[in-house]
PDB file of N, CA and C in Angstrom:
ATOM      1  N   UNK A   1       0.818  -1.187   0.000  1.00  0.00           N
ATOM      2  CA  UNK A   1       0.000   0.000   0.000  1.00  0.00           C
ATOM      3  C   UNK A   1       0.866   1.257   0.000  1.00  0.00           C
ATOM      4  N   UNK A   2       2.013   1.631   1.159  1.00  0.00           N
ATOM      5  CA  UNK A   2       2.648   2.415   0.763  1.00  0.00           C
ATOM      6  C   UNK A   2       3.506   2.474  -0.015  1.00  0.00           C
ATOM      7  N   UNK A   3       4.182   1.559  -0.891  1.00  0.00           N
ATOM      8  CA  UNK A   3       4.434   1.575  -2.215  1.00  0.00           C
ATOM      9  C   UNK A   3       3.498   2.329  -3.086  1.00  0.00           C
ATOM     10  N   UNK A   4       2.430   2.243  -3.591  1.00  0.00           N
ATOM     11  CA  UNK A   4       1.269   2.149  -4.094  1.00  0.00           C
ATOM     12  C   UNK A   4       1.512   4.025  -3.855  1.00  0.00           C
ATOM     13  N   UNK A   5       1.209   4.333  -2.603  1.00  0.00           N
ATOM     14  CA  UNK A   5       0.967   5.613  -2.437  1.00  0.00           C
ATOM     15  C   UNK A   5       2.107   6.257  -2.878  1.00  0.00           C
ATOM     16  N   UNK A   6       3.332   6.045  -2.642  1.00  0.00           N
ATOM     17  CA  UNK A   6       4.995   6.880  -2.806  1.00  0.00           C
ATOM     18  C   UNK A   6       4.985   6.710  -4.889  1.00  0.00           C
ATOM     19  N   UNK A   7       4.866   5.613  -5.096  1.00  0.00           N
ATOM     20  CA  UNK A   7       4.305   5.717  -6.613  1.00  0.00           C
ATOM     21  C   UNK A   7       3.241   6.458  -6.777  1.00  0.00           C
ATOM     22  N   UNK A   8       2.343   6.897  -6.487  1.00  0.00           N
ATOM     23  CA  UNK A   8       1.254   7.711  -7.059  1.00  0.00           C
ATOM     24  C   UNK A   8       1.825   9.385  -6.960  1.00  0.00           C
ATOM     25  N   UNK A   9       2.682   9.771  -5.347  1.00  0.00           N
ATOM     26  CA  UNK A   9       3.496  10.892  -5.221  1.00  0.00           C
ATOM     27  C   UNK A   9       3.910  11.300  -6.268  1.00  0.00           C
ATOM     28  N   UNK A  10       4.945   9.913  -6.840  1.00  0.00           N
ATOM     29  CA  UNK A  10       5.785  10.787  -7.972  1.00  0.00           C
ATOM     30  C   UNK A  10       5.512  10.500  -8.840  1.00  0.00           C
ATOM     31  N   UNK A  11       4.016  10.025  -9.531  1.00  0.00           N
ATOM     32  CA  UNK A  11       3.878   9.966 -10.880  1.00  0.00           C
ATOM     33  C   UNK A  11       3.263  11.382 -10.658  1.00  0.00           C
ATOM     34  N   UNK A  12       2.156  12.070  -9.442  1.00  0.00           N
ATOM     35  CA  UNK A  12       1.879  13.294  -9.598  1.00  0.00           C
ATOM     36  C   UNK A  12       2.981  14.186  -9.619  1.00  0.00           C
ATOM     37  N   UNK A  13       3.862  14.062  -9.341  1.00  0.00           N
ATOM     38  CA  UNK A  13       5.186  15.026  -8.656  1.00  0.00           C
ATOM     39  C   UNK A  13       5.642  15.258 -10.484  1.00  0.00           C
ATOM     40  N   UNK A  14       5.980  13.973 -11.385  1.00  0.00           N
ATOM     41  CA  UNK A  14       6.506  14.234 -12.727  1.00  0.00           C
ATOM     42  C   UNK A  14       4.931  15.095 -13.656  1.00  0.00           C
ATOM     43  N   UNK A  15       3.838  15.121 -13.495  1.00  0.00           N
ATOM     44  CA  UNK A  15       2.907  15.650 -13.745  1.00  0.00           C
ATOM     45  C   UNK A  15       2.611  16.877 -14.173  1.00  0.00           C
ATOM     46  N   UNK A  16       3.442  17.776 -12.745  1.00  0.00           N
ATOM     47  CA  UNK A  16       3.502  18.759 -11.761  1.00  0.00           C
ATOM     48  C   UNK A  16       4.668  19.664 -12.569  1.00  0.00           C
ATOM     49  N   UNK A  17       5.462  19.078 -12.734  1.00  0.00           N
ATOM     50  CA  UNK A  17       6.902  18.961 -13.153  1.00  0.00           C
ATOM     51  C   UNK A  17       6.580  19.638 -14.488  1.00  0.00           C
ATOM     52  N   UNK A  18       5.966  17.891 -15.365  1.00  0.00           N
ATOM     53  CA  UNK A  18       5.785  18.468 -16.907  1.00  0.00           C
ATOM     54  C   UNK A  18       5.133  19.607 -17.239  1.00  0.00           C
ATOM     55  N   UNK A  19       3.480  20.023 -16.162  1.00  0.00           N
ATOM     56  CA  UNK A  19       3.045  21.300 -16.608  1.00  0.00           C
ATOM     57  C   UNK A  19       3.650  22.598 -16.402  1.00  0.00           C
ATOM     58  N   UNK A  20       4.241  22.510 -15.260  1.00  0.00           N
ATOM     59  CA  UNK A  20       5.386  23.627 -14.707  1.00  0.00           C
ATOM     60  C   UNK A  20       6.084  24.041 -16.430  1.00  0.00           C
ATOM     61  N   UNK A  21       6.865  22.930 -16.724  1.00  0.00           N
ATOM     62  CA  UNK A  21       8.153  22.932 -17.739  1.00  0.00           C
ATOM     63  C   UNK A  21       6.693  23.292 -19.075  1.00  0.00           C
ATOM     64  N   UNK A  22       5.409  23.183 -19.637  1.00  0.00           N
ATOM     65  CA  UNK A  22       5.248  23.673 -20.790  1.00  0.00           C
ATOM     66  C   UNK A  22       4.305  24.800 -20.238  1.00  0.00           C
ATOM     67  N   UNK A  23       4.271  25.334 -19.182  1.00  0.00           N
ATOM     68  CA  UNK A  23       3.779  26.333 -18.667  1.00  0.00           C
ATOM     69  C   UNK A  23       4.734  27.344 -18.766  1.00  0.00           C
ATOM     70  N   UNK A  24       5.858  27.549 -18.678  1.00  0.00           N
ATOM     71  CA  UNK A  24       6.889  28.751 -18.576  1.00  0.00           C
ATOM     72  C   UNK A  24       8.252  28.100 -19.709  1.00  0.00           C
ATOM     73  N   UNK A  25       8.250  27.066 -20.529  1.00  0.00           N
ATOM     74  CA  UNK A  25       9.265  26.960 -21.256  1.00  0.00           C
ATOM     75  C   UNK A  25       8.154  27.244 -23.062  1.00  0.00           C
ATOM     76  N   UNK A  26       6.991  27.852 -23.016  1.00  0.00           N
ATOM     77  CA  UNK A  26       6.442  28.111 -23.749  1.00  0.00           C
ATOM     78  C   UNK A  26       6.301  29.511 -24.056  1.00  0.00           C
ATOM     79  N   UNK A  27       6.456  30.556 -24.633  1.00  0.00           N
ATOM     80  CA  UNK A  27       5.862  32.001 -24.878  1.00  0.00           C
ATOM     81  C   UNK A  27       4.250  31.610 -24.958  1.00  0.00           C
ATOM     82  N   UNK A  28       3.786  31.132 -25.842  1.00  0.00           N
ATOM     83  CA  UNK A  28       2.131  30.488 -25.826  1.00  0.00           C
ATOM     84  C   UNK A  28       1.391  30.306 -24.699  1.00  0.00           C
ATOM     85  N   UNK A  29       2.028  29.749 -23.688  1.00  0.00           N
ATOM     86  CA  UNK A  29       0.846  29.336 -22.579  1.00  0.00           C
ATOM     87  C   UNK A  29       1.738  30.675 -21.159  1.00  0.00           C
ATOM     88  N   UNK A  30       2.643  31.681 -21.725  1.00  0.00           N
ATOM     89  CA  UNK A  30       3.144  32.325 -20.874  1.00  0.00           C
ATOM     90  C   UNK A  30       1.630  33.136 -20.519  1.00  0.00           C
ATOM     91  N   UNK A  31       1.350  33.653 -19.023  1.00  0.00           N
ATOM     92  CA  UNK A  31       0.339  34.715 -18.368  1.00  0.00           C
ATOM     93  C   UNK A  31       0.732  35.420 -17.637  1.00  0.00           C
ATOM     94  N   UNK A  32       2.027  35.576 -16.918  1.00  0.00           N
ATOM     95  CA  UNK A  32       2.454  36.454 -16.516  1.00  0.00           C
ATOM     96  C   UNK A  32       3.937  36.654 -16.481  1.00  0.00           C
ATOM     97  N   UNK A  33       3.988  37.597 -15.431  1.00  0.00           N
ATOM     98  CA  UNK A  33       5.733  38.044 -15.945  1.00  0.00           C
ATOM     99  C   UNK A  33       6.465  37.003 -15.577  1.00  0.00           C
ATOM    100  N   UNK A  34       6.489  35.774 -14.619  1.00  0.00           N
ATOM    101  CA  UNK A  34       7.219  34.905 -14.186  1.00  0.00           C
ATOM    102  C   UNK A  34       7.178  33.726 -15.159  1.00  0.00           C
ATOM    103  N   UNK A  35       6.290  34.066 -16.205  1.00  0.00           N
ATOM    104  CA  UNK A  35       6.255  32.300 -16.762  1.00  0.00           C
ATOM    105  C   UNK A  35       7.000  32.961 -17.804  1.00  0.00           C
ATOM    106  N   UNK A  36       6.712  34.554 -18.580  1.00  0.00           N
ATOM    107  CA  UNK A  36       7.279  34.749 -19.592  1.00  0.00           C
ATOM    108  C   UNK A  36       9.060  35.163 -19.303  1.00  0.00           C
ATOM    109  N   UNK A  37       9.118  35.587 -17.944  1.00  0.00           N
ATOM    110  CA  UNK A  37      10.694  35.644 -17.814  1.00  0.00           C
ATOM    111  C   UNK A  37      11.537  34.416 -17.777  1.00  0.00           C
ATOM    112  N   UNK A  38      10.672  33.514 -17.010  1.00  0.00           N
ATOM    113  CA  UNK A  38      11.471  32.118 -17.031  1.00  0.00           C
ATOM    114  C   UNK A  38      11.521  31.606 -18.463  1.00  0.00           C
ATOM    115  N   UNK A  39      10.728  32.154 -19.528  1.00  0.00           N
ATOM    116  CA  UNK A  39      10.753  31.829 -20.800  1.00  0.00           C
ATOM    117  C   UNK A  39      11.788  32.457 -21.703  1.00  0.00           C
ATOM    118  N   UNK A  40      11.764  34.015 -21.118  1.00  0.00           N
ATOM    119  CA  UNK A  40      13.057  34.544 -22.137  1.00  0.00           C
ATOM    120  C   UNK A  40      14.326  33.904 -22.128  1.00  0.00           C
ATOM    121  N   UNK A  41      14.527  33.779 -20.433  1.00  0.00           N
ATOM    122  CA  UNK A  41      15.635  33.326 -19.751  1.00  0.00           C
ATOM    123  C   UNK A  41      16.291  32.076 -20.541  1.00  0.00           C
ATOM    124  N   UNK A  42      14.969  30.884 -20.486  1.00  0.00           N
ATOM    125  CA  UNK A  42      15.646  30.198 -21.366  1.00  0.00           C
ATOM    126  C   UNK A  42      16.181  30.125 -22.704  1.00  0.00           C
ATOM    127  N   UNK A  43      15.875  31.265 -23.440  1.00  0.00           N
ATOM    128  CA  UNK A  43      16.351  31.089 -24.048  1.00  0.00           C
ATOM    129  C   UNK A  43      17.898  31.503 -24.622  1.00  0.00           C
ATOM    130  N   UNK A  44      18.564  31.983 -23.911  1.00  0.00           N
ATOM    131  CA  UNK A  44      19.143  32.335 -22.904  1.00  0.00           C
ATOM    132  C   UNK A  44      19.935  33.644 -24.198  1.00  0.00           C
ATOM    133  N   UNK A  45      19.778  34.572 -24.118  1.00  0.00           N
ATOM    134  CA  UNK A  45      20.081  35.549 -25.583  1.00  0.00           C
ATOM    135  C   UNK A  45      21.115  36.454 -24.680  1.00  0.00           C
ATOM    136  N   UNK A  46      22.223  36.555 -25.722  1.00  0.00           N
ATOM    137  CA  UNK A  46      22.860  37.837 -25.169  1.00  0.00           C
ATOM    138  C   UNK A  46      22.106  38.957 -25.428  1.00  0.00           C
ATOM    139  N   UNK A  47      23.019  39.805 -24.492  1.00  0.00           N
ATOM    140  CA  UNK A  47      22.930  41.181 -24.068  1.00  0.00           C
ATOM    141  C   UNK A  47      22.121  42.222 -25.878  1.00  0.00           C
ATOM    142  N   UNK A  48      22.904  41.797 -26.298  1.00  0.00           N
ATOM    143  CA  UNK A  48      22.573  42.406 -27.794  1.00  0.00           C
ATOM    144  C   UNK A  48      21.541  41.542 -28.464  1.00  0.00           C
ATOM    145  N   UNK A  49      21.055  40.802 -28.168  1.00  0.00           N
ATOM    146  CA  UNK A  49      19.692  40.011 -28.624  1.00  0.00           C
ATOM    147  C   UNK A  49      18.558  40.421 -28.098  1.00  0.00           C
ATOM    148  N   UNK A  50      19.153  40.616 -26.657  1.00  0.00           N
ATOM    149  CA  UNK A  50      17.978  41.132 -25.216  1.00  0.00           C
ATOM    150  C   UNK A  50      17.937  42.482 -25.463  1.00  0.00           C
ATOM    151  N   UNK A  51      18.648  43.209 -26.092  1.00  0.00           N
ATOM    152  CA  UNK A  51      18.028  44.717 -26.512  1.00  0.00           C
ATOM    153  C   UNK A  51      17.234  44.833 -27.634  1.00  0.00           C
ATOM    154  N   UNK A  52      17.658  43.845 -28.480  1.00  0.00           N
ATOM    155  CA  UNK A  52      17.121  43.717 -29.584  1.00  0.00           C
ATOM    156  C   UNK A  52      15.698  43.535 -29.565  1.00  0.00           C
ATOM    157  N   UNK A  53      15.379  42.151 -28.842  1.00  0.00           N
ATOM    158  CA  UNK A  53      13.969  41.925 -28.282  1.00  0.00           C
ATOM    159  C   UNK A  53      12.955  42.803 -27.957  1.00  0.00           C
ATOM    160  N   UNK A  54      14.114  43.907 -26.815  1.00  0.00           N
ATOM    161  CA  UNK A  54      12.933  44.890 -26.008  1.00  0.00           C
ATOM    162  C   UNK A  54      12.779  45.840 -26.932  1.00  0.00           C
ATOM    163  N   UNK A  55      13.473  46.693 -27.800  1.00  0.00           N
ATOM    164  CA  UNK A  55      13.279  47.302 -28.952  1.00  0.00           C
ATOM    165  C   UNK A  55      12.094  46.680 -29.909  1.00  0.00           C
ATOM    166  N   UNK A  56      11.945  45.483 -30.171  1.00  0.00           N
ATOM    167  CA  UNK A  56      11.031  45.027 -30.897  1.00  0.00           C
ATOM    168  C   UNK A  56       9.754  45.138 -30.086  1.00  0.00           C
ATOM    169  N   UNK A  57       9.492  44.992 -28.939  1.00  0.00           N
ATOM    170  CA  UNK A  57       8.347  44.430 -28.192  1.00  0.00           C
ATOM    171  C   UNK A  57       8.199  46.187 -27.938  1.00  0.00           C
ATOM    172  N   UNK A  58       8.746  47.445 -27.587  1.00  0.00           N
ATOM    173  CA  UNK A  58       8.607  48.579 -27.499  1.00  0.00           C
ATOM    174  C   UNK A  58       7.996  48.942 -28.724  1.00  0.00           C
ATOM    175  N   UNK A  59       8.028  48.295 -29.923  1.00  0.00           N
ATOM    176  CA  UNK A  59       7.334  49.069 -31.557  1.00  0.00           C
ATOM    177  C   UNK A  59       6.229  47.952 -31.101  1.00  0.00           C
ATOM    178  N   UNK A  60       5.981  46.953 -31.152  1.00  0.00           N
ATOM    179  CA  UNK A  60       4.721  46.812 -31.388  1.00  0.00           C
ATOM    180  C   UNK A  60       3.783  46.840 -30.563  1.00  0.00           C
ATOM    181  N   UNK A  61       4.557  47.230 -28.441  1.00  0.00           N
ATOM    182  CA  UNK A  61       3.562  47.750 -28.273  1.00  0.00           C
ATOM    183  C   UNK A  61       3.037  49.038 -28.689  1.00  0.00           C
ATOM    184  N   UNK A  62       3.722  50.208 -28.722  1.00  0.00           N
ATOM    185  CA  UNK A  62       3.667  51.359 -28.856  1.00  0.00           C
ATOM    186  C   UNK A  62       2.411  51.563 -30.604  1.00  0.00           C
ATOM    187  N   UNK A  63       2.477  50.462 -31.246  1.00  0.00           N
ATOM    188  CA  UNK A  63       1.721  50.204 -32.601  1.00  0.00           C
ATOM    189  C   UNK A  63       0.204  50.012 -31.760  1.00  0.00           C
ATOM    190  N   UNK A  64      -0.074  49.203 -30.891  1.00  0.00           N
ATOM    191  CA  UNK A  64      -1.149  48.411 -30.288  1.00  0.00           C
ATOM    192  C   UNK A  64      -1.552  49.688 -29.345  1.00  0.00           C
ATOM    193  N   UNK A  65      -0.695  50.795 -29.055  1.00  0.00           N
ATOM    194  CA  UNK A  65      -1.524  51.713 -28.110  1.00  0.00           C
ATOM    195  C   UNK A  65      -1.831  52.795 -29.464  1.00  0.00           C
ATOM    196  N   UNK A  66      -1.895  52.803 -30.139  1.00  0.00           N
ATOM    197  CA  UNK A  66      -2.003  53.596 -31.423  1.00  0.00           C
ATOM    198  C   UNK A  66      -3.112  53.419 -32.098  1.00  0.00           C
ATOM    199  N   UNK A  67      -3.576  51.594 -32.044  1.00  0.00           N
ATOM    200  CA  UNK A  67      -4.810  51.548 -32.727  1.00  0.00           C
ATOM    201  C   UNK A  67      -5.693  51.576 -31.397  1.00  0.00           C
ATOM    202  N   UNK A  68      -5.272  51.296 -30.366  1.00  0.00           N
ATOM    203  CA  UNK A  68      -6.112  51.661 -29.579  1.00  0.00           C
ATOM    204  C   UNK A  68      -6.927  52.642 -29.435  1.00  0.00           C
ATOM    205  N   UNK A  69      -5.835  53.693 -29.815  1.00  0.00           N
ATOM    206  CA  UNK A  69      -6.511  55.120 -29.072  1.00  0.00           C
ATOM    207  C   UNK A  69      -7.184  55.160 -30.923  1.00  0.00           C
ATOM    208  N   UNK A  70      -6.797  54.585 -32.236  1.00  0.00           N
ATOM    209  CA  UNK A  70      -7.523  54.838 -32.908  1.00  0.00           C
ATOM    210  C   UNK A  70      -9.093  54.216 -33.171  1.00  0.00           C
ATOM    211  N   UNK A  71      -9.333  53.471 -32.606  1.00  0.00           N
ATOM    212  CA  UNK A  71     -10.369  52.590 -32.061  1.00  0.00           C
ATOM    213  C   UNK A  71     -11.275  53.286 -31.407  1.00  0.00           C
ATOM    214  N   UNK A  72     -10.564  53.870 -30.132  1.00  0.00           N
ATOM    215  CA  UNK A  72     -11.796  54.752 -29.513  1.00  0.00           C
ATOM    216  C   UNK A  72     -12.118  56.468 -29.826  1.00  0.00           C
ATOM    217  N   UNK A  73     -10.557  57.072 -31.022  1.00  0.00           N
ATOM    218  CA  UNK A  73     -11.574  57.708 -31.660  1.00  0.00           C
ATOM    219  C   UNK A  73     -12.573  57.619 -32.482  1.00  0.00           C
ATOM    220  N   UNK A  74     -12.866  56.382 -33.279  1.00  0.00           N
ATOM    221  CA  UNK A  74     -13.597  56.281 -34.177  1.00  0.00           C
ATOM    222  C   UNK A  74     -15.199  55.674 -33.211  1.00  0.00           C
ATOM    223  N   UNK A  75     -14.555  55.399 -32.300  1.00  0.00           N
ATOM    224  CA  UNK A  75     -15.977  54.970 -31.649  1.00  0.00           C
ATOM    225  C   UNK A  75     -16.790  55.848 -30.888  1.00  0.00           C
ATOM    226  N   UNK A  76     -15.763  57.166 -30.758  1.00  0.00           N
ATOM    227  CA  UNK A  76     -16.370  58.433 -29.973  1.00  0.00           C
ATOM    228  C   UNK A  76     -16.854  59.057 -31.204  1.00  0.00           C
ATOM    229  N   UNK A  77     -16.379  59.030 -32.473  1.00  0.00           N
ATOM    230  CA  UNK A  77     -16.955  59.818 -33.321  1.00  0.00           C
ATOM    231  C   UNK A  77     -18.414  58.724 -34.052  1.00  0.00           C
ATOM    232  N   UNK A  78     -18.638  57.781 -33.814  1.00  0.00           N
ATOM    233  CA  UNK A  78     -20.008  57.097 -34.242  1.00  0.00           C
ATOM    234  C   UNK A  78     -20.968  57.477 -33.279  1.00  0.00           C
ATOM    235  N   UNK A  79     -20.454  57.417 -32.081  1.00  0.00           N
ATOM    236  CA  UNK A  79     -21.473  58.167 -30.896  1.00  0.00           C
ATOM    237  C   UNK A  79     -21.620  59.302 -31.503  1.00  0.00           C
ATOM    238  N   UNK A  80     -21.407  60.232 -31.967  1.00  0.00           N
ATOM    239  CA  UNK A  80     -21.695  61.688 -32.354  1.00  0.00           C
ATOM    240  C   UNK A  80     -22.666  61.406 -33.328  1.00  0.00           C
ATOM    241  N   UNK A  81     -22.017  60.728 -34.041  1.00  0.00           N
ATOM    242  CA  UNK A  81     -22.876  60.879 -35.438  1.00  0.00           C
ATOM    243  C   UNK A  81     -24.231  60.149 -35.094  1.00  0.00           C
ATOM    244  N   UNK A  82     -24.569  59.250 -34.174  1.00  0.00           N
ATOM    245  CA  UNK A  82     -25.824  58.694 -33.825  1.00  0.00           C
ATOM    246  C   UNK A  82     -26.415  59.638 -33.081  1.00  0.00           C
ATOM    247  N   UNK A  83     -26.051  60.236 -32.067  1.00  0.00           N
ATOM    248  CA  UNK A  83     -26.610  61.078 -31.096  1.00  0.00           C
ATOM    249  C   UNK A  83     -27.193  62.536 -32.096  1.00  0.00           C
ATOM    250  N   UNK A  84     -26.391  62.595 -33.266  1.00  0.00           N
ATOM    251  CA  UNK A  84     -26.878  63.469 -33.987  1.00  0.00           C
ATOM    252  C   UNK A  84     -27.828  63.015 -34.781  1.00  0.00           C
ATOM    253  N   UNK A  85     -28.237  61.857 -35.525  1.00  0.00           N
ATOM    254  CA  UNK A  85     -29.430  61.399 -36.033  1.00  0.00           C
ATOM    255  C   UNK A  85     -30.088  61.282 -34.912  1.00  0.00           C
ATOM    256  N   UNK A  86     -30.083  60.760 -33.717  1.00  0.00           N
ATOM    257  CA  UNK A  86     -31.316  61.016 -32.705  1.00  0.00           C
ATOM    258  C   UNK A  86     -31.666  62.491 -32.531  1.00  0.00           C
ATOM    259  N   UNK A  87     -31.075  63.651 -32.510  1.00  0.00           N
ATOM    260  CA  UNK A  87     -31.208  64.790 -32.102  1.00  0.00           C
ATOM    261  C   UNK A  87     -32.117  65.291 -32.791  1.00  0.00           C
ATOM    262  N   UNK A  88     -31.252  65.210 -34.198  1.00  0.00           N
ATOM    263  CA  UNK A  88     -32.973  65.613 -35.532  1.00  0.00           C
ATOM    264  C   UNK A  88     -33.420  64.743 -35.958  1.00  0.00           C
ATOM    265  N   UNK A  89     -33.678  63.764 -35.662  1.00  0.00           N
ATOM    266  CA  UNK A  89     -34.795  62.400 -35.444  1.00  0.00           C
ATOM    267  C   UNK A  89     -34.419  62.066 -37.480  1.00  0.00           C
ATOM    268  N   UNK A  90     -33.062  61.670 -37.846  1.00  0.00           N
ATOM    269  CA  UNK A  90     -33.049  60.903 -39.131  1.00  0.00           C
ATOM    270  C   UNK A  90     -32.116  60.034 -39.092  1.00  0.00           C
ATOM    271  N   UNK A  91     -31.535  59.397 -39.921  1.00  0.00           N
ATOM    272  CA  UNK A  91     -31.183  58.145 -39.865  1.00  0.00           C
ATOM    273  C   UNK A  91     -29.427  58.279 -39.764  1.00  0.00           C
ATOM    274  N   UNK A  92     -28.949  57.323 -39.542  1.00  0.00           N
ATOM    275  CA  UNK A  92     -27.518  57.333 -39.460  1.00  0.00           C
ATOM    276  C   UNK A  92     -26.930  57.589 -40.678  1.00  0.00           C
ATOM    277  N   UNK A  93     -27.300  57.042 -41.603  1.00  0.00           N
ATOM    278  CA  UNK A  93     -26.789  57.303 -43.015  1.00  0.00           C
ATOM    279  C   UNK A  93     -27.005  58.434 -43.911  1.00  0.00           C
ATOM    280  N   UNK A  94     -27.941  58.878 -43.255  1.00  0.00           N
ATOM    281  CA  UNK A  94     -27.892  60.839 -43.686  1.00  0.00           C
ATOM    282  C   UNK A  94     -27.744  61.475 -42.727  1.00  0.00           C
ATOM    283  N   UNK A  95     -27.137  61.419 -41.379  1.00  0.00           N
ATOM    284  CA  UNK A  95     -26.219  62.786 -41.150  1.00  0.00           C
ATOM    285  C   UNK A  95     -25.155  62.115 -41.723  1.00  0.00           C
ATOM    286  N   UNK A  96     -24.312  60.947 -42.097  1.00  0.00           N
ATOM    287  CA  UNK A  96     -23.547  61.052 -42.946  1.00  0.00           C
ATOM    288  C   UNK A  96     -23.015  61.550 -43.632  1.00  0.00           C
ATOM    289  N   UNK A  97     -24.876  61.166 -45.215  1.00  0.00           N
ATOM    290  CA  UNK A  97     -24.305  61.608 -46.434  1.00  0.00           C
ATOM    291  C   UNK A  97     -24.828  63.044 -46.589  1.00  0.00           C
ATOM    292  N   UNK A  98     -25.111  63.505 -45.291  1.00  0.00           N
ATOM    293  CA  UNK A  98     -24.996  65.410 -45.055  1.00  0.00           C
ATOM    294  C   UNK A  98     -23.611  66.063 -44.967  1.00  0.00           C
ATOM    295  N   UNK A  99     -22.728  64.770 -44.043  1.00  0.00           N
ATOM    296  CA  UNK A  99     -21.742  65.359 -43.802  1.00  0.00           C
ATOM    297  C   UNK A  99     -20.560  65.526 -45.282  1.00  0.00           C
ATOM    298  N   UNK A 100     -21.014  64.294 -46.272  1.00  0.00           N
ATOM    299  CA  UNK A 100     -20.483  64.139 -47.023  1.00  0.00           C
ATOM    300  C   UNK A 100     -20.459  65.611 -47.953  1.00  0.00           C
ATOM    301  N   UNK A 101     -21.551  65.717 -48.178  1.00  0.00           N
ATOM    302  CA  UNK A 101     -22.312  67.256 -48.969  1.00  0.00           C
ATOM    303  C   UNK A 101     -21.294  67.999 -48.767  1.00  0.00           C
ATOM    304  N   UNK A 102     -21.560  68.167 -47.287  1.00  0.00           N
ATOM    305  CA  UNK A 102     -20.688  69.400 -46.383  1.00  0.00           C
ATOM    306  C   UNK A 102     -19.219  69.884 -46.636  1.00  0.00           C
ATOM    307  N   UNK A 103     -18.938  68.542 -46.868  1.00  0.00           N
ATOM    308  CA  UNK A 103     -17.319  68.354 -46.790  1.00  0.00           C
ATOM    309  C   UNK A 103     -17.006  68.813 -48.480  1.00  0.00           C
ATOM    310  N   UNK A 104     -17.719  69.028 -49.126  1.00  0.00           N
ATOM    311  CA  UNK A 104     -17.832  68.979 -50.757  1.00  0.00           C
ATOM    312  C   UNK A 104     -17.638  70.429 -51.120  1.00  0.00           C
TER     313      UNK A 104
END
């Protein structure tokens, strides 16, 4: 029986082990800073690779806060344009193609 049990330990213990190792030796299943550092780490990059990296990951976040903020201007400007067909009670597609006129 305690055989039985000390075998069941370490078949959970290698289990434990394996998800650990594709939990943080993965970028994919990385969620936070400890699974993705133990991930860079391994791979183990010089100094001039590791700048290289953060330079890369600095453009595409800095790209991703860009469409962001272009995202929620375009979504602050559909609120306008609806709140303005509710205002003079017509449709979304002519304060539009009013604005279109306008712009002409």
């Amino acid at each position: 029986m305690s055989e039985d049990l000390n075998l069941q330990k370490m078949m959970d213990a290698f289990d434990e082990l394996d998800f650990e190792q594709r939990t943080t030796t993965n970028l994919e299943n990385a969620r936070n800073k400890q699974q993705m550092t133990a991930y860079i780490e391994s791979l183990d990059f010089s100094l001039r690779r590791l700048l290289i990296l953060q330079d890369t990951v600095n453009t595409i976040v800095e790209q991703k806060q860009v469409n962001l903020l272009k995202q929620e201007h375009i979504q602050t400007y559909k609120t306008k344009i609806i709140n303005l067909s509710r205002q003079y009670n017509i449709s979304y597609q002519d304060v539009i193609n009013i604005m279109v006129q306008i712009s002409r």
